[in-house]
Protein backbone atom coordinates (compact mmCIF):
# COMPACT_ATOMS: atom_id res chain seq x y z
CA UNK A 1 -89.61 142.22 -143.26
CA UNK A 2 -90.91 138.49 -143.69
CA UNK A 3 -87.94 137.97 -145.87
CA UNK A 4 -85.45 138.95 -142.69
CA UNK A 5 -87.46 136.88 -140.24
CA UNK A 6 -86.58 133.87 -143.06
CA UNK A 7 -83.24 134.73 -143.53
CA UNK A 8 -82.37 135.04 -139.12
CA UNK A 9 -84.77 131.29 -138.98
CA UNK A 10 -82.95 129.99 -141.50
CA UNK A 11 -79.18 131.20 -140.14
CA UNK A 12 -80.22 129.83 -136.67
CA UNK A 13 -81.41 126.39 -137.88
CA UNK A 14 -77.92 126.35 -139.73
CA UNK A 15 -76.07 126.66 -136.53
CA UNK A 16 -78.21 124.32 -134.69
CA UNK A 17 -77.71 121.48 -137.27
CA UNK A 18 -73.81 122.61 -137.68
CA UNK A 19 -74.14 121.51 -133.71
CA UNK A 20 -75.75 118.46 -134.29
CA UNK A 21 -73.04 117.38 -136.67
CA UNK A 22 -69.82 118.36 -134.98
CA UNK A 23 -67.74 115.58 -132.90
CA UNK A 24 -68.33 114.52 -129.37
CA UNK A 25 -65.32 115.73 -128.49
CA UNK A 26 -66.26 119.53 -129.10
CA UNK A 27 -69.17 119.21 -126.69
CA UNK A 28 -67.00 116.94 -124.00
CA UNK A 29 -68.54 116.82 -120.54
CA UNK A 30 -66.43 118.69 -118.33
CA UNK A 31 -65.70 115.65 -116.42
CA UNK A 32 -64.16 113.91 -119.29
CA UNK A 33 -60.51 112.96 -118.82
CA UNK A 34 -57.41 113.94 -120.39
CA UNK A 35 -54.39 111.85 -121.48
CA UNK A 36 -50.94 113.27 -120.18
CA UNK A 37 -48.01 111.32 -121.45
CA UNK A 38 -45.18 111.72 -119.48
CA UNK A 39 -41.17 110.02 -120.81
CA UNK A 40 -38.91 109.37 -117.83
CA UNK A 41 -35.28 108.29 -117.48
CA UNK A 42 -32.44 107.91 -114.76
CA UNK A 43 -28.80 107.19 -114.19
CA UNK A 44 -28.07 106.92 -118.16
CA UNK A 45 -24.30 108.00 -116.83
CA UNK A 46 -23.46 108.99 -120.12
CA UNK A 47 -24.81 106.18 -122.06
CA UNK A 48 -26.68 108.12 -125.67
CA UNK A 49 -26.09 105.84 -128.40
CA UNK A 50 -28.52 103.45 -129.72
CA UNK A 51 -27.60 99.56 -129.71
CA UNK A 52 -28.83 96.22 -128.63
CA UNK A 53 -28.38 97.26 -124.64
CA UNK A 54 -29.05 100.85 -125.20
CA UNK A 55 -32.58 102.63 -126.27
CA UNK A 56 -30.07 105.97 -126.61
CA UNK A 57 -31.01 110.04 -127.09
CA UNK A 58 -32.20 109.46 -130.96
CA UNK A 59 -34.96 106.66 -130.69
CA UNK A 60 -35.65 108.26 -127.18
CA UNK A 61 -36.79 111.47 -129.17
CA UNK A 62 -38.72 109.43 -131.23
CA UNK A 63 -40.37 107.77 -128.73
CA UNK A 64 -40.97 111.17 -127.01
CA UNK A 65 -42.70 112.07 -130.49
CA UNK A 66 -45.10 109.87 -130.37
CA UNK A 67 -47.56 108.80 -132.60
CA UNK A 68 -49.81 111.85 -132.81
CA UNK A 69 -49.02 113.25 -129.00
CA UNK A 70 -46.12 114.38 -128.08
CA UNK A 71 -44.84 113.87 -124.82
CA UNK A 72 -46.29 116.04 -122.38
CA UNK A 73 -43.26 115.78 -119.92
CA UNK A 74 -39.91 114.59 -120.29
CA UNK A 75 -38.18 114.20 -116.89
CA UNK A 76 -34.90 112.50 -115.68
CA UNK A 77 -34.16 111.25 -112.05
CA UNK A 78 -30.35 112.09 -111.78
CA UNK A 79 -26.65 110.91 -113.28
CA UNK A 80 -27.10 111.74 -116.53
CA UNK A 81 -24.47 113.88 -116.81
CA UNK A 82 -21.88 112.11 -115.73
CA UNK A 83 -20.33 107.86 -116.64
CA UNK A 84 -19.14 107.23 -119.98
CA UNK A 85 -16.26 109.60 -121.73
CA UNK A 86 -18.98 110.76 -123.68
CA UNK A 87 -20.44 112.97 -120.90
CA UNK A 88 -17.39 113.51 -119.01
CA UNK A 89 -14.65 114.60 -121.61
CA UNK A 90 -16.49 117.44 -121.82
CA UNK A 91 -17.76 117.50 -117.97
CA UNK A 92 -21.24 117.21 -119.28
CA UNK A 93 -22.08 119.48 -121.85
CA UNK A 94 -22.25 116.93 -124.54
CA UNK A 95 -25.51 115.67 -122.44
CA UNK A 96 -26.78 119.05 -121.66
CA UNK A 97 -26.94 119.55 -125.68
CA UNK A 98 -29.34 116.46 -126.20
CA UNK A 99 -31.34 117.40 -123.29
CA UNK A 100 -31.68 121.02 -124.82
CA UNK A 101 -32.77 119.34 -128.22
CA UNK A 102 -35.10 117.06 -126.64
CA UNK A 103 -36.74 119.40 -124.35
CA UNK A 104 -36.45 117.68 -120.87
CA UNK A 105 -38.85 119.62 -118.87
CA UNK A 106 -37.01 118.84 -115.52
CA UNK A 107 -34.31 116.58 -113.76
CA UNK A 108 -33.25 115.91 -110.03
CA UNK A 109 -29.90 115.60 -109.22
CA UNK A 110 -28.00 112.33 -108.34
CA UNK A 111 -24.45 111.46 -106.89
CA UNK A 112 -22.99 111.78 -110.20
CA UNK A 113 -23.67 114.59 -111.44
CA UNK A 114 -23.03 116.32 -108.30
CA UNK A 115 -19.21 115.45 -108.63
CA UNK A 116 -18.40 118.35 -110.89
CA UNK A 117 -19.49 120.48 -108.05
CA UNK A 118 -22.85 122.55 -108.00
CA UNK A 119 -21.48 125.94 -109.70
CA UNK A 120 -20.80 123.82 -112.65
CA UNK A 121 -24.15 121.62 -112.12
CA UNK A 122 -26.23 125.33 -112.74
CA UNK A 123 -24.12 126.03 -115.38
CA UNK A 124 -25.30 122.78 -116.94
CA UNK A 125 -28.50 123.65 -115.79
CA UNK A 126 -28.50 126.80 -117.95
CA UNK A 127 -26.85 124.67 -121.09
CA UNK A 128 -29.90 122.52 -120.95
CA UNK A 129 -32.40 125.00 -120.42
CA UNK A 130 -33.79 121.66 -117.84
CA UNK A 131 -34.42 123.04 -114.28
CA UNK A 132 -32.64 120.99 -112.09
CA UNK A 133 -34.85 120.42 -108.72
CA UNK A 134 -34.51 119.53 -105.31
CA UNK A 135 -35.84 120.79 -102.29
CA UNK A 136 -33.30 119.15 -99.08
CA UNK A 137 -30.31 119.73 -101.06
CA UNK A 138 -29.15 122.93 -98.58
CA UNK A 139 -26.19 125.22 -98.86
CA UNK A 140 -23.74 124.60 -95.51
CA UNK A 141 -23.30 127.80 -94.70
CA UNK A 142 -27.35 129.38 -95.35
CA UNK A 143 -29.50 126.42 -94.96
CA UNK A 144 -31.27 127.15 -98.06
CA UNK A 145 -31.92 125.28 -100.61
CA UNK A 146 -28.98 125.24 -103.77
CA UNK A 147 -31.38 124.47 -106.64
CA UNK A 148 -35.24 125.27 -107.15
CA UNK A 149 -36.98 122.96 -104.95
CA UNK A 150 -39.87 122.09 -107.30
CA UNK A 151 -42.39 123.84 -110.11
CA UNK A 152 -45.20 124.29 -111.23
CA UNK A 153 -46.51 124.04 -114.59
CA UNK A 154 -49.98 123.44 -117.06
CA UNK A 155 -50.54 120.59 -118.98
CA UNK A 156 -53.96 120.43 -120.87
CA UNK A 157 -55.00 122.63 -118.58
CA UNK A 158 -54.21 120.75 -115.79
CA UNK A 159 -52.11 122.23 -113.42
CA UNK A 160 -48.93 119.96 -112.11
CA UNK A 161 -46.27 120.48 -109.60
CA UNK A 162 -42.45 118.84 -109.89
CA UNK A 163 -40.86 118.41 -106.63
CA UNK A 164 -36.88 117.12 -106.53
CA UNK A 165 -35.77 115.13 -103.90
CA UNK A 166 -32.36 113.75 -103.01
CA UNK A 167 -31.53 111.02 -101.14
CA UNK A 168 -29.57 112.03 -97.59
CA UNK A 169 -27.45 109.10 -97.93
CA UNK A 170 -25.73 110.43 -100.68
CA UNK A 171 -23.96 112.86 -98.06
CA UNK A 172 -21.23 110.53 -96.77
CA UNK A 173 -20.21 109.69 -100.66
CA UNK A 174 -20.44 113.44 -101.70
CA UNK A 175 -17.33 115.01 -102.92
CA UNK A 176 -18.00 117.97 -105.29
CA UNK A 177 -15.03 119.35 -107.13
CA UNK A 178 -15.57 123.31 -105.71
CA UNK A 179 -15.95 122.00 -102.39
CA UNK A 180 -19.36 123.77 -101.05
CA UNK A 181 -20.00 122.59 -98.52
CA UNK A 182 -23.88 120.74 -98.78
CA UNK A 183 -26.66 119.90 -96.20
CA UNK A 184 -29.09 117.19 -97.15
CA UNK A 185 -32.29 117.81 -95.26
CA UNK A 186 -35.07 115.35 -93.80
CA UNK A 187 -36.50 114.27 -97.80
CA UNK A 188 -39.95 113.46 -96.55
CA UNK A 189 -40.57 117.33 -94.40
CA UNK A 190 -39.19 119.57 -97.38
CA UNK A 191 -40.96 117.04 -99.53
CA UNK A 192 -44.57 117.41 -97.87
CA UNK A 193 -43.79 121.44 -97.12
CA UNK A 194 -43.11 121.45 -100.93
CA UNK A 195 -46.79 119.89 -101.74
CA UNK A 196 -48.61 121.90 -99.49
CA UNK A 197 -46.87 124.76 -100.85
CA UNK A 198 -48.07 123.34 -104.78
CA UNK A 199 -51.64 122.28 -103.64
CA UNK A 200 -52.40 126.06 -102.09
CA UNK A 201 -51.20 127.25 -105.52
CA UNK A 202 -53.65 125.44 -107.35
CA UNK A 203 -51.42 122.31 -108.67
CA UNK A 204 -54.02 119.07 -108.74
CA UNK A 205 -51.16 116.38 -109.35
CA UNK A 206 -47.64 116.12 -107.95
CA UNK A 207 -44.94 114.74 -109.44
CA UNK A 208 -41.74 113.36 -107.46
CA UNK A 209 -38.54 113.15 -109.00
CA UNK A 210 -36.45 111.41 -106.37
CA UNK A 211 -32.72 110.13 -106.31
CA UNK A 212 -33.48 107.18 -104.33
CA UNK A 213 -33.87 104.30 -105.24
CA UNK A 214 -35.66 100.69 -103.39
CA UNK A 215 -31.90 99.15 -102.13
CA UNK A 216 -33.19 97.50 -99.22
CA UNK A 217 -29.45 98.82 -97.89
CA UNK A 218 -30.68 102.34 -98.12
CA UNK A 219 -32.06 104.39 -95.38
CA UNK A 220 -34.49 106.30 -97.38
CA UNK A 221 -35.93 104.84 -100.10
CA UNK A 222 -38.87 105.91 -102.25
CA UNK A 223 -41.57 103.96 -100.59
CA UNK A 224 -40.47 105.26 -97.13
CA UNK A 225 -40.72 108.93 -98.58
CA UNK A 226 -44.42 108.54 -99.79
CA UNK A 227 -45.17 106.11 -96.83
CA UNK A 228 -43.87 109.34 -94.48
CA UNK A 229 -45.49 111.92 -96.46
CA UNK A 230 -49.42 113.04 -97.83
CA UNK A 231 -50.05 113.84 -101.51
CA UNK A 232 -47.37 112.25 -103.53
CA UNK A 233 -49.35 110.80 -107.14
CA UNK A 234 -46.44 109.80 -108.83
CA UNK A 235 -42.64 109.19 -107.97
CA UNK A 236 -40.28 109.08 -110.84
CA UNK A 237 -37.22 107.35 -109.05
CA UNK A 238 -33.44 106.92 -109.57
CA UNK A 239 -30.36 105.51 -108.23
CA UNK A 240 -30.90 101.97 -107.29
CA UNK A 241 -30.38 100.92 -111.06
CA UNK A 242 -33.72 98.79 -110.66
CA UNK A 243 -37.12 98.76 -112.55
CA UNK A 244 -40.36 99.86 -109.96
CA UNK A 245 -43.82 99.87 -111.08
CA UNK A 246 -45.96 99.71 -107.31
CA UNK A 247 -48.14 101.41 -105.89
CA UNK A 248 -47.55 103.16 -102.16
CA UNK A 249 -49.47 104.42 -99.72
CA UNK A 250 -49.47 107.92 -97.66
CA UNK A 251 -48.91 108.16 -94.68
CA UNK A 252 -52.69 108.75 -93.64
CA UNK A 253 -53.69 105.63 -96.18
CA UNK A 254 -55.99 107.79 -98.09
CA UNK A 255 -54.15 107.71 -101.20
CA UNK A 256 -51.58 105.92 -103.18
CA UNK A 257 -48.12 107.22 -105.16
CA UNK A 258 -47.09 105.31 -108.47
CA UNK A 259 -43.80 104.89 -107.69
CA UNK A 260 -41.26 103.76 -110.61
CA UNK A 261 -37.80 103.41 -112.18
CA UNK A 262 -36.14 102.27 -115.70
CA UNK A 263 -33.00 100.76 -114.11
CA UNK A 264 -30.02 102.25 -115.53
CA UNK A 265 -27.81 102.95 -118.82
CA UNK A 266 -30.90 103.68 -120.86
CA UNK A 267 -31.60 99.98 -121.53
CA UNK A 268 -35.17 100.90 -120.66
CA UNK A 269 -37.36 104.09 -121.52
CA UNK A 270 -40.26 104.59 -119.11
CA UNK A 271 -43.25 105.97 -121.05
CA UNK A 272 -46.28 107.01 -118.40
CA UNK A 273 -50.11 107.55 -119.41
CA UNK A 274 -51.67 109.55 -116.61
CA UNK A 275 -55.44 110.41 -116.68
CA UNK A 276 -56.89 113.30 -115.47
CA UNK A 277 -60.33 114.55 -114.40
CA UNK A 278 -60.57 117.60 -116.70
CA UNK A 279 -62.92 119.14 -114.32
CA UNK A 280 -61.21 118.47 -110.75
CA UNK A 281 -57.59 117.95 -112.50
CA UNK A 282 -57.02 114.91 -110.48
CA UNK A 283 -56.16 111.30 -111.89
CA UNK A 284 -58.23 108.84 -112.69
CA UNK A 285 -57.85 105.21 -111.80
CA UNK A 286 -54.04 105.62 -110.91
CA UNK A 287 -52.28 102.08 -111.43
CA UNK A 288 -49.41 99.97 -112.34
CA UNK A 289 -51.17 99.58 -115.86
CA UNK A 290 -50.18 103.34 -116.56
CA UNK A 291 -46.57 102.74 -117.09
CA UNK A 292 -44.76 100.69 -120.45
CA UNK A 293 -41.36 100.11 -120.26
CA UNK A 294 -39.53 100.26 -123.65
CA UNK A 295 -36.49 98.11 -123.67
CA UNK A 296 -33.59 98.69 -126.24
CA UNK A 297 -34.85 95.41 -127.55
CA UNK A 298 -38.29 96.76 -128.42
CA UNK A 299 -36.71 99.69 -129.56
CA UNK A 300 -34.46 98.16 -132.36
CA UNK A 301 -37.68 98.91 -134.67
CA UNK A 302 -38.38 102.50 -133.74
CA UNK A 303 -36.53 104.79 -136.15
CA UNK A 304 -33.80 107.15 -135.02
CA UNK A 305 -34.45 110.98 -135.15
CA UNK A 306 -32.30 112.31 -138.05
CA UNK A 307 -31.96 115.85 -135.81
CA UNK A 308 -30.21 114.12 -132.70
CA UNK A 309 -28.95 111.39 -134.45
CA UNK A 310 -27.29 113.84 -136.37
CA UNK A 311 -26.04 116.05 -133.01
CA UNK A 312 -24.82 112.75 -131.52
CA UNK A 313 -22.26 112.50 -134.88
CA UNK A 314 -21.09 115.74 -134.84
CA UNK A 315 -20.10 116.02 -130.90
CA UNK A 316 -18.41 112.18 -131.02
CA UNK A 317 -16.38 114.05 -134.17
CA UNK A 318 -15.70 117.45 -131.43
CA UNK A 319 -14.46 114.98 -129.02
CA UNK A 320 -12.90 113.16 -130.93
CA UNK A 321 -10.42 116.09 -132.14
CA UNK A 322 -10.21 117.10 -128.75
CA UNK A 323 -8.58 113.41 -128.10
CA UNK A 324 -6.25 113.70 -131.19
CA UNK A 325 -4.74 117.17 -130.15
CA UNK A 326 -4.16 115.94 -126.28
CA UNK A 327 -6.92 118.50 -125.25
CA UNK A 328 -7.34 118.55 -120.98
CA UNK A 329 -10.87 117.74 -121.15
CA UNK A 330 -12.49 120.72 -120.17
CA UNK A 331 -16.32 121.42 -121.07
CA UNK A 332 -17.24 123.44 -124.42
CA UNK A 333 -19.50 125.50 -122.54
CA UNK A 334 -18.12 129.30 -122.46
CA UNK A 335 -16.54 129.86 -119.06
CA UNK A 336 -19.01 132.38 -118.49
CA UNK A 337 -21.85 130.53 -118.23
CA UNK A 338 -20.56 127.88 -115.59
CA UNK A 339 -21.85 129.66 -112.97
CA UNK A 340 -25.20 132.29 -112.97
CA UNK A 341 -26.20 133.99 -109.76
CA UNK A 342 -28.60 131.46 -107.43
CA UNK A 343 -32.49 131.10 -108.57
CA UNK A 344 -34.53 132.98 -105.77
CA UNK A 345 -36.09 129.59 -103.88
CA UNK A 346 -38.33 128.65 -101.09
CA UNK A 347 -37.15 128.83 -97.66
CA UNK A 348 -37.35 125.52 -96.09
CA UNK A 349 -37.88 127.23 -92.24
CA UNK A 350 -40.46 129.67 -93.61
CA UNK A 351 -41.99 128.24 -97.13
CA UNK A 352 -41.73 131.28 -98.86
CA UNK A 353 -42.91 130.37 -102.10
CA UNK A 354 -41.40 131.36 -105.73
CA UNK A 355 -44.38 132.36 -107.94
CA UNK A 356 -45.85 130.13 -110.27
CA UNK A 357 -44.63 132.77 -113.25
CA UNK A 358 -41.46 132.80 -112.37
CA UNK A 359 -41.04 128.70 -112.23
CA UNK A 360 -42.56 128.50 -115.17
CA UNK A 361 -40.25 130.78 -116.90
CA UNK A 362 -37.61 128.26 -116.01
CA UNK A 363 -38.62 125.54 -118.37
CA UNK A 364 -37.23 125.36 -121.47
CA UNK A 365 -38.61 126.86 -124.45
CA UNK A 366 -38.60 124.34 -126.81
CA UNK A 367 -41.16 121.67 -124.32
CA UNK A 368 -44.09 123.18 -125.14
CA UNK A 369 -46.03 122.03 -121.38
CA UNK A 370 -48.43 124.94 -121.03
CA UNK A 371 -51.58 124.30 -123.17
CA UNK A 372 -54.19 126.99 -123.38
CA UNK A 373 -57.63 126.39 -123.72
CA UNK A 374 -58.20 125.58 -127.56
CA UNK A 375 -60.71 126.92 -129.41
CA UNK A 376 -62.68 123.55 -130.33
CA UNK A 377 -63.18 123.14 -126.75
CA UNK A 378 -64.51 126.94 -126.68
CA UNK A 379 -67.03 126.64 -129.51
CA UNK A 380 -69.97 125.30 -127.84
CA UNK A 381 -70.21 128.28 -125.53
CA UNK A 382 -69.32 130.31 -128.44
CA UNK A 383 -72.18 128.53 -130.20
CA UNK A 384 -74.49 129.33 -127.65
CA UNK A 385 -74.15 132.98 -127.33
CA UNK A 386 -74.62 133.16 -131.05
CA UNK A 387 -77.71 131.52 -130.89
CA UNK A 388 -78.92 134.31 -128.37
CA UNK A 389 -78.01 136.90 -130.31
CA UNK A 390 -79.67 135.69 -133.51
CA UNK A 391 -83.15 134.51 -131.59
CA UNK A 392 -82.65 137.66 -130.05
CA UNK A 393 -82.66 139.54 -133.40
CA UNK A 394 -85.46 137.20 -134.39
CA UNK A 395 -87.78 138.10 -131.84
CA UNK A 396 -87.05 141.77 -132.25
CA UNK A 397 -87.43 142.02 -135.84
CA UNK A 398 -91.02 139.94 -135.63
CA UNK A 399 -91.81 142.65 -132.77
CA UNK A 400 -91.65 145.35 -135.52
CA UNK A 401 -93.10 143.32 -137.85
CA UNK A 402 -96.06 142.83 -136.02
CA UNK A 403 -96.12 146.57 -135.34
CA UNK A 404 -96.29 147.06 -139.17
């Protein structure tokens, strides 16, 4: 029996030193913060390959690699799909590819890629497997909206909501090719009924990808829509072809959105590093500091990925036998697929909500953005309960030893 009660000491002092010896990050307080690493673009119009001007799809993939973390999220702020022959000899499928390889987690939509008209734009949407959000752009006839208005999604177990937003002065240029006709909506009232909707489901940082811009000749501009609206963190913004990197504030001044933009063509790569509370999920010491911009000068060092790189060469050779043979250009996408029945969405008169499940069954496979629990951060509970168990035993086997 004394031999036991030396073997279960022993076996618990083991553990207790294993303890002592593991990394401070096992045991990390819960109010430690974690890193999210977000990539953002907007208005590329078609722009992909790499070059003095141009950061382009391969080196953006590499820079969405990392060194050690991969991007968390990869987003887009609109007219992407559209510019350059590249995109549009093939109405945009040759950029829904390289988001698909990439893994964009989500996109807004701007002027540009409106033009092919929305049928096609969900098609596209489908191609890409990249939700395409935005919560005032309205169907004429039903008043609701024509794409998902926003998502939610984990990251490092922090819950985050993406909300689309276009701007309503797009209206009087908009002239899609299947001729719905399209309502844009007050941004900043479907944007705030959009975060209440996120907050109530448990999302601690919202995300704004708006087709806006800071033209000074707008009417709505990004700063108006967080300076008109309560809970925006971070805007991710588009149109005006200009770099931002300021902070706004609410409407009720009690908080401030990081509001920015690359410019245009993909001469910049925006690379944001949020930190978040693990505990409360919220971030930490939001700033200007947060974002890098990545020119196409910088990026002449970074290494091209051989996977896209490789993609890029083989749909310049598709197109260009489509060119040769005096091919209409027409997308490659199957027919079938240009238009899929409309994604159930919130109402913007009653906020019906979509569920959380279902949104995030929307995002594309290959962006792994939902990160369970892991088991290193587990093991000091884990620990714990085996050290009950064992004193436990301990006590109970020098109980009957004593009874001996």
């Amino acid at each position: 029996m004394k031999n036991y009660r030396k073997l279960a000491l022993a076996f618990c002092l083991a553990l207790v030193l294993t303890a002592v010896g593991m990394p401070p990050a096992v045991f990390a307080d819960e109010g430690e913060t974690v890193s999210i690493r977000i990539v953002h673009t907007n208005d590329s119009h078609g722009r992909y390959a790499a070059g003095e001007t141009c950061v382009g799809y391969a080196k953006l993939q590499t820079i969405a690699a990392g060194d050690g973390q991969r991007a968390d999220l990869i987003l887009d702020a609109g007219d992407a799909f559209h510019g350059l022959s590249f995109a549009t000899v093939e109405q945009g499928a040759s950029i829904a590819e390289l988001f698909k390889t990439i893994g964009c987690t989500a996109m807004t939509p701007g002027l540009s890629d409106l033009s092919y008209g929305t049928a096609h734009l969900r098609g596209l949407e489908t191609d890409s497997g990249t939700p395409v959000l935005s919560c005032n752009l309205l169907d004429g006839t039903t008043a609701q909206p024509v794409f998902t208005p926003s998502v939610g999604l984990t990251v490092q177990g922090v819950r985050i909501g993406l909300i689309g937003v276009t701007s309503p002065d797009l209206l009087e240029q908009l002239d899609t090719k299947d001729g719905q006709s399209l309502i844009l909506a007050d941004p900043a009232a479907c944007v705030q009924q959009e975060i209440d909707r996120l907050r109530k489901e448990g999302c601690t940082i919202l995300i704004v990808l708006a087709h806006m811009g800071d033209s000074s000749a707008s009417t709505w501009t990004s700063e108006r829509l967080v300076s008109e609206t309560e809970g925006i963190d971070v805007l991710i913004d588009g149109r005006s072809h200009t770099v931002e990197n300021r902070m706004v504030s609410w409407k009720n001044g009690q908080g401030q959105a990081l509001c920015v933009q690359t410019g245009c063509y993909l001469e910049n790569v925006g690379v944001l590093t949020l930190e978040a509370d693990r505990e409360t999920g919220r971030p930490v010491n939001l700033s200007t500091s947060c974002e890098e911009l990545i020119s196409a000068g910088q990026a002449a060092e970074i290494e091209e990925d051989a996977g896209v790189a490789e993609q890029i060469a083989l749909i310049e050779k598709r197109q260009s036998v489509l060119s040769e043979s005096s091919v209409p250009a027409v997308s490659s996408r199957p027919a079938s697929s240009a238009v899929r029945p409309q994604a159930v969405s919130p109402a913007v008169s009653s906020g019906a909500a979509v569920s959380s499940q279902a949104e995030e069954s929307a995002l594309p496979p290959e962006q792994p953005v939902q990160t369970e629990q892991g088991t290193w951060e587990m093991f000091p509970v884990l620990l714990a309960a085996a050290v009950v168990v064992l004193v436990a035993v301990f006590v109970l086997l020098s109980r009957r030893g004593q009874g001996r």
